[in-house]
Structures are given as C-alpha cells and as structure tokens.
C-alpha atoms as a PDB file:
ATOM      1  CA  UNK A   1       0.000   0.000   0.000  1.00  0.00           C
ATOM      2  CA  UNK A   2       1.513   3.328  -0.990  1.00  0.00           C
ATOM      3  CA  UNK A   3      -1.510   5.394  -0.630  1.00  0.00           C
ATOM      4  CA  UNK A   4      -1.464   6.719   2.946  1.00  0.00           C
ATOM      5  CA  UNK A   5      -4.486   8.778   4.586  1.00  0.00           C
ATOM      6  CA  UNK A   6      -2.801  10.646   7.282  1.00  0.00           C
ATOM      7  CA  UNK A   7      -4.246  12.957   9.497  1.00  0.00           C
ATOM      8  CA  UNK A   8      -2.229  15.865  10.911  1.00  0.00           C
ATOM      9  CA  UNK A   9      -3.130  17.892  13.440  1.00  0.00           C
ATOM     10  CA  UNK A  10      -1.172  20.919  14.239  1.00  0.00           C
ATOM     11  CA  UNK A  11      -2.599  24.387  14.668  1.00  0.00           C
ATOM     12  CA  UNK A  12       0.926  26.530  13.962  1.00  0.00           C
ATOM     13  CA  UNK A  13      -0.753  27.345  10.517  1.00  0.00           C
ATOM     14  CA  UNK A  14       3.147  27.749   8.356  1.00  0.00           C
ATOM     15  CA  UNK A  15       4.132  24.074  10.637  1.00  0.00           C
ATOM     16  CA  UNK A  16       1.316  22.470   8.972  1.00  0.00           C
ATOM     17  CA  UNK A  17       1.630  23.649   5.591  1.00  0.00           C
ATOM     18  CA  UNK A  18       4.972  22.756   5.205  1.00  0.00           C
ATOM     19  CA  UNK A  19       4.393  19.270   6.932  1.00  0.00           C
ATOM     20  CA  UNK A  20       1.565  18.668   5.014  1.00  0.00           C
ATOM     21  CA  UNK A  21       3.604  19.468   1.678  1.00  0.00           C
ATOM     22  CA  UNK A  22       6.546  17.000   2.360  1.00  0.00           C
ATOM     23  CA  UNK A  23       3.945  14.282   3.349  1.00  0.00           C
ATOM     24  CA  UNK A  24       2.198  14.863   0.115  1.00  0.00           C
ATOM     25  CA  UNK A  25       5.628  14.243  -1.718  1.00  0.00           C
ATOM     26  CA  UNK A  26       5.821  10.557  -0.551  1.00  0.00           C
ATOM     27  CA  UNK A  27       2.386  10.587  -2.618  1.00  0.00           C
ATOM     28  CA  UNK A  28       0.309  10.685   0.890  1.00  0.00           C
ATOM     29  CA  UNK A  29      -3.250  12.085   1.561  1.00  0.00           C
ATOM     30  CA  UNK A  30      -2.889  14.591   3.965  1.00  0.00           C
ATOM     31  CA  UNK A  31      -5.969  15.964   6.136  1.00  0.00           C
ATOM     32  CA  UNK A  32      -5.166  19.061   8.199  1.00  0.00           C
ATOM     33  CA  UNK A  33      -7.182  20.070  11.244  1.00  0.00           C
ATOM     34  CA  UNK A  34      -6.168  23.067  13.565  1.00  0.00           C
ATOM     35  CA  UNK A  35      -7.369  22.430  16.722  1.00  0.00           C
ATOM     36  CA  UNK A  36      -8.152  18.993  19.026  1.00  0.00           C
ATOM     37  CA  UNK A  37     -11.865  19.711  18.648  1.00  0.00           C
ATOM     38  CA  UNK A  38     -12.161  19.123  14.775  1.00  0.00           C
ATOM     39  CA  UNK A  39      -9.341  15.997  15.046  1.00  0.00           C
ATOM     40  CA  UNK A  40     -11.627  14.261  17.750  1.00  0.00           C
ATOM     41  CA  UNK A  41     -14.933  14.954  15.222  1.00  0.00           C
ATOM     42  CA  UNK A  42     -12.625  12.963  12.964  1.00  0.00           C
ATOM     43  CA  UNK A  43     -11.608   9.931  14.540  1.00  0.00           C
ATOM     44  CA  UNK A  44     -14.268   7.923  12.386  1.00  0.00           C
ATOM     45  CA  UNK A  45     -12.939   8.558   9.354  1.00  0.00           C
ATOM     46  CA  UNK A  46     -10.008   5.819  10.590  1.00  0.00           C
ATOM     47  CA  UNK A  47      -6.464   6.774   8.561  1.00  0.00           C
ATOM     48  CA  UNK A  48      -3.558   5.013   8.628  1.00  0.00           C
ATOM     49  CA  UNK A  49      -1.763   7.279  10.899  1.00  0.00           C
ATOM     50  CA  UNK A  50      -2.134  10.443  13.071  1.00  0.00           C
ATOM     51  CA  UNK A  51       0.363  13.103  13.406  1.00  0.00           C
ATOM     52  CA  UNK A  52      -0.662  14.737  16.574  1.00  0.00           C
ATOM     53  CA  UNK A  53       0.820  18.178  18.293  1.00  0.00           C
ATOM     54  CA  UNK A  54       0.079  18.230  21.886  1.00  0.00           C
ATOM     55  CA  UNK A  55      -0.559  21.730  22.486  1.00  0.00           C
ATOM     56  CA  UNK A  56      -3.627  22.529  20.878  1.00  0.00           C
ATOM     57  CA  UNK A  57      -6.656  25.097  21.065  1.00  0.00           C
ATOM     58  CA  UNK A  58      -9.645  23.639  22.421  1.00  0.00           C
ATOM     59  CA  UNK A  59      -9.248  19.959  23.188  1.00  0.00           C
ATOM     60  CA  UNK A  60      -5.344  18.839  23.193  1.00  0.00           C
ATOM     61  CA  UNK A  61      -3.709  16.368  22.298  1.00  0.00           C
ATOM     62  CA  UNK A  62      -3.796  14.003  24.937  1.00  0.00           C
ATOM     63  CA  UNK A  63      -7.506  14.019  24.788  1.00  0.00           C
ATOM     64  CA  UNK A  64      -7.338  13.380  21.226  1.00  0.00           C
ATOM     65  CA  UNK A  65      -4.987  10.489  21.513  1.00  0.00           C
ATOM     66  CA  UNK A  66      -7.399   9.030  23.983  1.00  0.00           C
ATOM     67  CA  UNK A  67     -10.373   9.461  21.640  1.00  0.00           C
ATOM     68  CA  UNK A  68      -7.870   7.932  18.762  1.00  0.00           C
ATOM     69  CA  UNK A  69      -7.374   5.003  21.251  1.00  0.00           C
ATOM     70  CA  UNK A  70     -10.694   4.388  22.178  1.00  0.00           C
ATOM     71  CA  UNK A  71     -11.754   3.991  18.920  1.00  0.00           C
ATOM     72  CA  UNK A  72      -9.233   1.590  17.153  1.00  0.00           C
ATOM     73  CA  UNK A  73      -5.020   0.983  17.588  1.00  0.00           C
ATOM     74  CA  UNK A  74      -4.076   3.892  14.702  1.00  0.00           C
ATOM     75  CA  UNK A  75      -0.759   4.754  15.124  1.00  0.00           C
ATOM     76  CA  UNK A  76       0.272   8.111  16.093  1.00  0.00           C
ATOM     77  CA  UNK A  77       3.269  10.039  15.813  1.00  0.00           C
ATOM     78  CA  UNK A  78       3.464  12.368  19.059  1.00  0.00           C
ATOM     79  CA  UNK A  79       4.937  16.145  18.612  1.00  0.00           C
ATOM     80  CA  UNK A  80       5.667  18.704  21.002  1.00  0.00           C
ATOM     81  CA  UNK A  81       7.498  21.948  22.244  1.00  0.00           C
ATOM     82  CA  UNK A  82       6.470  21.400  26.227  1.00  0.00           C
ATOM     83  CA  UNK A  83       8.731  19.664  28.629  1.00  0.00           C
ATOM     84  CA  UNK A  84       9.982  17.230  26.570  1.00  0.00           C
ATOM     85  CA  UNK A  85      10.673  14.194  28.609  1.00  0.00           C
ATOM     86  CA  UNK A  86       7.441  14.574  30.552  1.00  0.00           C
ATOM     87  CA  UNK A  87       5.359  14.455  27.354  1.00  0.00           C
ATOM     88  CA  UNK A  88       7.118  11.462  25.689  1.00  0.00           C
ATOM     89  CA  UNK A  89       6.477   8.791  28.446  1.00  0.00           C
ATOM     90  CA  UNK A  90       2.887   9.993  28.739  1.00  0.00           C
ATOM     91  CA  UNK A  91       2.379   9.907  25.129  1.00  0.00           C
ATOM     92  CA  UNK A  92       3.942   6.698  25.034  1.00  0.00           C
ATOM     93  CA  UNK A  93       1.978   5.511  28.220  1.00  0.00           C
ATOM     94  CA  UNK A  94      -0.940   6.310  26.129  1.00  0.00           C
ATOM     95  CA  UNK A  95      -0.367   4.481  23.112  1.00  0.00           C
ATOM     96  CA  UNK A  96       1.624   6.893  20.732  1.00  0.00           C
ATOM     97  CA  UNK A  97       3.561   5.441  18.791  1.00  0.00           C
ATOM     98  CA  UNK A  98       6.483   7.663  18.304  1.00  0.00           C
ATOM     99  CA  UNK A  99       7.478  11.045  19.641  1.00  0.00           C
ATOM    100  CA  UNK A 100       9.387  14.143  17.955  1.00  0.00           C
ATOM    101  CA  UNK A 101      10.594  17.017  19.388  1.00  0.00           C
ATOM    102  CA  UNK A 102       9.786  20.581  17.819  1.00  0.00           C
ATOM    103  CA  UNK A 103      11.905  21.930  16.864  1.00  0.00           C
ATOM    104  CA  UNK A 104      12.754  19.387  14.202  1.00  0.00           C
ATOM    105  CA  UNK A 105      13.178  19.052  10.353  1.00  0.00           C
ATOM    106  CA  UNK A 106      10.104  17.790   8.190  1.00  0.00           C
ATOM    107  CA  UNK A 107      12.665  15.072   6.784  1.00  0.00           C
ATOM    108  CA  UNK A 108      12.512  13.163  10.212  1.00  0.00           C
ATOM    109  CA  UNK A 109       8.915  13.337  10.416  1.00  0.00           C
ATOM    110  CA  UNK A 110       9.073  11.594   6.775  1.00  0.00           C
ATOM    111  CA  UNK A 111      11.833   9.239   8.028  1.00  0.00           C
ATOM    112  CA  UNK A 112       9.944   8.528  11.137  1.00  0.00           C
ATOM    113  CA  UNK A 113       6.414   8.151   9.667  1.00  0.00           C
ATOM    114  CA  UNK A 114       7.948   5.566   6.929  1.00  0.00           C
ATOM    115  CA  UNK A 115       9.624   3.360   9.167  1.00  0.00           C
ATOM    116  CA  UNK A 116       5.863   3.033  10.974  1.00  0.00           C
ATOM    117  CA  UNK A 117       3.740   3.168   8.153  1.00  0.00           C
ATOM    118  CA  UNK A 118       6.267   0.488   7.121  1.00  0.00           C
ATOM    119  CA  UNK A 119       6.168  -1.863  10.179  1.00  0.00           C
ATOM    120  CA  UNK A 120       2.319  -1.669  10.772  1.00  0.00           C
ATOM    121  CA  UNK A 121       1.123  -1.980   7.252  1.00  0.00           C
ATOM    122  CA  UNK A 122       4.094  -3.753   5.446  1.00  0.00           C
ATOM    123  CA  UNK A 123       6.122  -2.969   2.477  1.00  0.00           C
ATOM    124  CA  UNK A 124       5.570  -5.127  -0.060  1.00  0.00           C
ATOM    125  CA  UNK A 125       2.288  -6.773  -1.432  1.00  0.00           C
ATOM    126  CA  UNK A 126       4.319  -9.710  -3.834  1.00  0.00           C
ATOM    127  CA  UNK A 127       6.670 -10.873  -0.683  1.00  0.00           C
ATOM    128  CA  UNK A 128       4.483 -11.754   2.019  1.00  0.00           C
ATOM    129  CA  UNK A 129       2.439 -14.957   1.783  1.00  0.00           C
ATOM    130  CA  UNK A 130      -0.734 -16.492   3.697  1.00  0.00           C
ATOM    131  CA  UNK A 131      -0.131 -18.897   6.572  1.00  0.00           C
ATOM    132  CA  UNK A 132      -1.904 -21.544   7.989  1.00  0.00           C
ATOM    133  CA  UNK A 133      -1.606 -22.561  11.575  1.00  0.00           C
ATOM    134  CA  UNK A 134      -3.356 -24.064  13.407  1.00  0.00           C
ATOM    135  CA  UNK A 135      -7.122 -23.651  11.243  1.00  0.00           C
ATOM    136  CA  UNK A 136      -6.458 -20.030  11.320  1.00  0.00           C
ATOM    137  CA  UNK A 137      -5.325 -18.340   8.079  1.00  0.00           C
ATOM    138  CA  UNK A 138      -3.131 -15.728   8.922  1.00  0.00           C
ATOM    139  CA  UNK A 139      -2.575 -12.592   5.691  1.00  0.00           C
ATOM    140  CA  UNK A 140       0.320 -10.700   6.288  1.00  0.00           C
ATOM    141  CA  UNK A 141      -0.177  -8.203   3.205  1.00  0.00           C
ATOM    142  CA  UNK A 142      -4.014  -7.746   4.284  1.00  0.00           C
ATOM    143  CA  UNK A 143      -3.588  -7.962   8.274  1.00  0.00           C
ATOM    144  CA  UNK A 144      -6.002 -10.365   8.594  1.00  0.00           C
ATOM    145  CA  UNK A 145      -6.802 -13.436  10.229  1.00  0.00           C
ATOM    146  CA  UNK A 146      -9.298 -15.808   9.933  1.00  0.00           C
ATOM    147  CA  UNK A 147     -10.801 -18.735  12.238  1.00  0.00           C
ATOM    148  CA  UNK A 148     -11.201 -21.259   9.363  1.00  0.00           C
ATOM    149  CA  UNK A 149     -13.123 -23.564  12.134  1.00  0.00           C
ATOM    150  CA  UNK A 150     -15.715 -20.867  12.640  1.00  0.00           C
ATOM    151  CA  UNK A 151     -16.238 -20.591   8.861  1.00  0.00           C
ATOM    152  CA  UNK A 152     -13.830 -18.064   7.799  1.00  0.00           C
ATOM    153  CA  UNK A 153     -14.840 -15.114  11.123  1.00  0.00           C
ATOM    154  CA  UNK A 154     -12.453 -12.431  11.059  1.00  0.00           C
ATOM    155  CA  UNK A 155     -10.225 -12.531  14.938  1.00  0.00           C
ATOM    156  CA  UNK A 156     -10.352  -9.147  15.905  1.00  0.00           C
ATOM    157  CA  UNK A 157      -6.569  -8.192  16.548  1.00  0.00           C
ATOM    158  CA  UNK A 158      -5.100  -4.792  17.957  1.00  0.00           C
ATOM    159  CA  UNK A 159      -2.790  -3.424  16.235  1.00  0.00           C
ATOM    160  CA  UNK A 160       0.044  -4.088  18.086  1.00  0.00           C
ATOM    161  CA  UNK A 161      -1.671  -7.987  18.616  1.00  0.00           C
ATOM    162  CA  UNK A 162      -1.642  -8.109  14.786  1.00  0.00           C
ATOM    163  CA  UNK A 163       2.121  -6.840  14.773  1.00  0.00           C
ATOM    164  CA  UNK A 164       3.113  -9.993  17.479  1.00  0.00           C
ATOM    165  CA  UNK A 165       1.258 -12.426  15.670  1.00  0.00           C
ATOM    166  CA  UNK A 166       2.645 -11.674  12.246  1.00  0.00           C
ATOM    167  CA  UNK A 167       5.995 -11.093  13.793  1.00  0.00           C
ATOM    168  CA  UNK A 168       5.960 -14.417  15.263  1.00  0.00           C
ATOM    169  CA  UNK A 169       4.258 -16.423  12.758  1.00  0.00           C
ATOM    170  CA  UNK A 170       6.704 -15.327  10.519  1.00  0.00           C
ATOM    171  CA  UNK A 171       9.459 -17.475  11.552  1.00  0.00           C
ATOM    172  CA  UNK A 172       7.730 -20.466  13.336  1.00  0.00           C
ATOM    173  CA  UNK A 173       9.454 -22.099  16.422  1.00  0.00           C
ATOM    174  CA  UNK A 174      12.012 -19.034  16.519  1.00  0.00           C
ATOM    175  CA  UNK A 175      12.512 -17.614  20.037  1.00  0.00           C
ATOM    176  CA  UNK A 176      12.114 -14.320  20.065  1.00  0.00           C
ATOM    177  CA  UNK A 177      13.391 -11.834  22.837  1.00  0.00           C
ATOM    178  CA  UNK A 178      10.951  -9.780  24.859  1.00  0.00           C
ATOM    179  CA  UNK A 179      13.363  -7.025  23.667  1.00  0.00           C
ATOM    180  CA  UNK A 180      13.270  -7.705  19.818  1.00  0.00           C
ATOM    181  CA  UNK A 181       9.425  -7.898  20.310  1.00  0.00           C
ATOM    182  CA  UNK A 182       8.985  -4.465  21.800  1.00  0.00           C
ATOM    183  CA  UNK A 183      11.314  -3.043  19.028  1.00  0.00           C
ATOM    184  CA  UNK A 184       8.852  -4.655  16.403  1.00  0.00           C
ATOM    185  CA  UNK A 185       5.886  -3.932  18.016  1.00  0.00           C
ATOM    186  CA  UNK A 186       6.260  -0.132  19.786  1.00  0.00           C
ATOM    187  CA  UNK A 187       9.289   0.673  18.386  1.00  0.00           C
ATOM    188  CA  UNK A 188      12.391   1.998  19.438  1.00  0.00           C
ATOM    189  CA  UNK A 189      11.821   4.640  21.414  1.00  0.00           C
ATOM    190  CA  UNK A 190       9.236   2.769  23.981  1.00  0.00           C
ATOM    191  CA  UNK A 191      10.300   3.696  27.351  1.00  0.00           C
ATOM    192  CA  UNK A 192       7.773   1.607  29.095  1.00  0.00           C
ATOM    193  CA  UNK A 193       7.947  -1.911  31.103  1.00  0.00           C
ATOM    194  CA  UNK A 194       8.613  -5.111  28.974  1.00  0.00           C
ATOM    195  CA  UNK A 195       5.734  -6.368  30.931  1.00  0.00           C
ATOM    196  CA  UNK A 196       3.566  -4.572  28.180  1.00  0.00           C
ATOM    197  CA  UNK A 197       4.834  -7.958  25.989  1.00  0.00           C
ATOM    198  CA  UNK A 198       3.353 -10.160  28.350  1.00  0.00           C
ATOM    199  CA  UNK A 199      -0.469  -8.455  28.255  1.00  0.00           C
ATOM    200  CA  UNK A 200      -0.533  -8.358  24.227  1.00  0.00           C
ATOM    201  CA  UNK A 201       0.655 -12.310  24.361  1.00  0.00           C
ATOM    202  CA  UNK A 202      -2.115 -12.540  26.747  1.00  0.00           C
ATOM    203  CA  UNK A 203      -4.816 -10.690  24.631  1.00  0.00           C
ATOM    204  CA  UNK A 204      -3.640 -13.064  21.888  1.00  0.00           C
ATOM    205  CA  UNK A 205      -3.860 -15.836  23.478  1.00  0.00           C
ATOM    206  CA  UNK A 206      -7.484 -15.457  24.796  1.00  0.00           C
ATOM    207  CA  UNK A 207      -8.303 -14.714  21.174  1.00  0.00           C
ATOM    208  CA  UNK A 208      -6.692 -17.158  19.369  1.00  0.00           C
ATOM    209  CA  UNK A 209      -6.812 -20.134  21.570  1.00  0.00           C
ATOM    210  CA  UNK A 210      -5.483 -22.785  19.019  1.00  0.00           C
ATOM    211  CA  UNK A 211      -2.174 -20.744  18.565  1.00  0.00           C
ATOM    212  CA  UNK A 212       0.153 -22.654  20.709  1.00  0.00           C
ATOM    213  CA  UNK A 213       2.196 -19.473  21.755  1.00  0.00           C
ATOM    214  CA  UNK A 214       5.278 -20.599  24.044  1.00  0.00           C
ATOM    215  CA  UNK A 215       6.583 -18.739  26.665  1.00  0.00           C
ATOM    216  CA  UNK A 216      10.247 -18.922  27.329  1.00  0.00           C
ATOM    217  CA  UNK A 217      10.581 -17.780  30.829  1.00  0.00           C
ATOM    218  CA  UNK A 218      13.379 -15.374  31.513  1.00  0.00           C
ATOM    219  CA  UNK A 219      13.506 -14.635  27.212  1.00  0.00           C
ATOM    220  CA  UNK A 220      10.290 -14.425  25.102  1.00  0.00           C
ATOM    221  CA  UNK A 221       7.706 -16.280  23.243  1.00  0.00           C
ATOM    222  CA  UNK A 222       7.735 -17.810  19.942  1.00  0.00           C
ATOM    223  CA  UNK A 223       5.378 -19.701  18.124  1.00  0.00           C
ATOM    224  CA  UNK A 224       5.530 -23.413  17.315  1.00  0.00           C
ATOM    225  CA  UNK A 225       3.644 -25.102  14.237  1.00  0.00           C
ATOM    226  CA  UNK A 226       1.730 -27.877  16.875  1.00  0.00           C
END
C-alpha cells in the first residue's frame, strides 16, 4: 500500500503547511485540522496514521490520543514543544507510537512516519504470503486473520496484537526476545515496562486459543507449528 491517509493535526498554521507538503511528496493524503476539537470529530474517518501536536486550542492532544485510542489501535506520531521528557512517556503511556521534538526538520517526520507506516502496514504486497496454523489463516499483506473452524470469522486483533502475531508467525518455532518484540511492536523509542509484551501475548492468546504461543521464561515467546 503506498496510498497513505494521514491525518495531521497541528494548529501553527506555516508548521502544517509545510508538513503537510513533504507528506504529500511521498504521494500521501494529507488531512489538516487546527485544533483537538475538529481531530476528535474525525476519529471515524479511521487513517492510517495520526500526526498529533500536543498543544492545541480547544481539546489537546492528549484528549485526542485518547479518543484515537478508544476507537481503534491507529498509530500516532506524538509532537511537542512542552517539557519534553514529561510528554514522551505519557504519550507513550498512552499508546503513541512515536514522539518528535519541535523543533525538528520535516525530513525526520518523513523518516519517522515511513519506518511506521512500514512496520504496521508492510512494504511489499508480492513478498508476504498467507499462513496456515493451526485452522487459522493468517494474511500478512491484508492484516487479517481468519478462524477457518468458525467458517472463515475475522479474529479481531489490535494493532500491536496483529504486529506480534505476524511477527511471530513469521518465523515459526524461533525464540524471540521480549526485547526484539517491543522493538517490532512499539518501536524503538518505547520507554515503558517489557511487561507490556506479556499483556498483548495474553490478549492473543485469549483470542486465538489454538495458537500454541510458548513462553520462554526469563527470554520471550515464539510460536511453534503444533
């Protein structure tokens, strides 16, 4: 998919435009809204990733995140000019994704947003092929998967559930590191407990009961074929 919807929110009007003209360059469609209040009317419309200034008129961006996060797993690209550390482990806490500092140069953004838009919704769409474990039919170029025992019903994944499971599945019976996983899954810059590995495995295992989904105590998890 090379077609992005992203939704920016950022009321400095001169920030936006010139954010919004190097996102349109990678061949993106860029929304624009000024204030928290318009961005949390928006939430609906479901893009592929937010790019979300704290300090905003009207509702900010916390709020918004939480509205973003209530709704679906979008990812979100945190930016800000307030105390910096402060903002970037609540963002994080919250379920951004990433976090920039302003000020910064629109290239990073771009650099930033790729490697996301890259990890969440994959890269290529001749590369990746179905899987079948376990009766469930796992679509790595789609993000899907399907209970093929329950006639083909859709399991309702997180994002970051989808991102384990298609890590994992990937590579069947390889061990993977509760470190590697978080670097996958939230990235590099997640500053919060590994223990946040250990609730999506969790989640997916309640979901996906068949998936035999090994924990290797004092590592990781990986996934094994039976």
């Amino acid at each position: 998919m090379d077609s992005y919807n992203i939704y920016l929110v950022e009321d400095e009007a001169n920030l936006s435009e010139v954010l919004k003209a190097y996102l349109q360059k990678e061949g993106w469609n860029v929304t624009v809204f000024p204030d928290g209040d318009s961005a949390v009317e928006a939430v609906p419309g479901k893009p592929h990733l937010w790019v979300l200034d704290i300090m905003l008129p009207g509702t900010d961006g916390y709020q918004v995140l939480k509205a973003i996060k209530e709704q679906e797993d979008t990812p979100v690209i945190f930016i800000s000019a307030r105390d910096q550390d402060l903002d970037r482990v609540l963002g994080l806490e919250m379920g951004s994704d990433d976090y920039l500092s302003k000020p910064f140069l629109p290239q990073e953004l771009i650099i930033r947003a790729k490697k996301l838009l890259n990890r969440v919704y994959g890269t290529s769409t001749s590369e990746a092929q179905k899987i079948e474990l376990n009766a469930y039919s796992i679509d790595p170029i789609g993000r899907t998967i399907l209970d093929t025992e329950a006639d083909d019903e859709a399991v309702d994944l997180t994002t970051k559930e989808m991102d384990l499971m298609l890590l994992l599945s990937a590579e069947i019976g390889k061990a993977f590191s509760r470190e590697k996983i978080i670097e996958h899954v939230w990235g590099e810059n997640y500053f919060g407990s590994e223990r946040a590995v250990d609730d999506v495995v969790r989640r997916v295992r309640k979901k996906m009961p068949r998936i035999h989904l090994e924990t290797l105590y004092g590592y990781g998890y990986r996934i094994l074929s039976s």
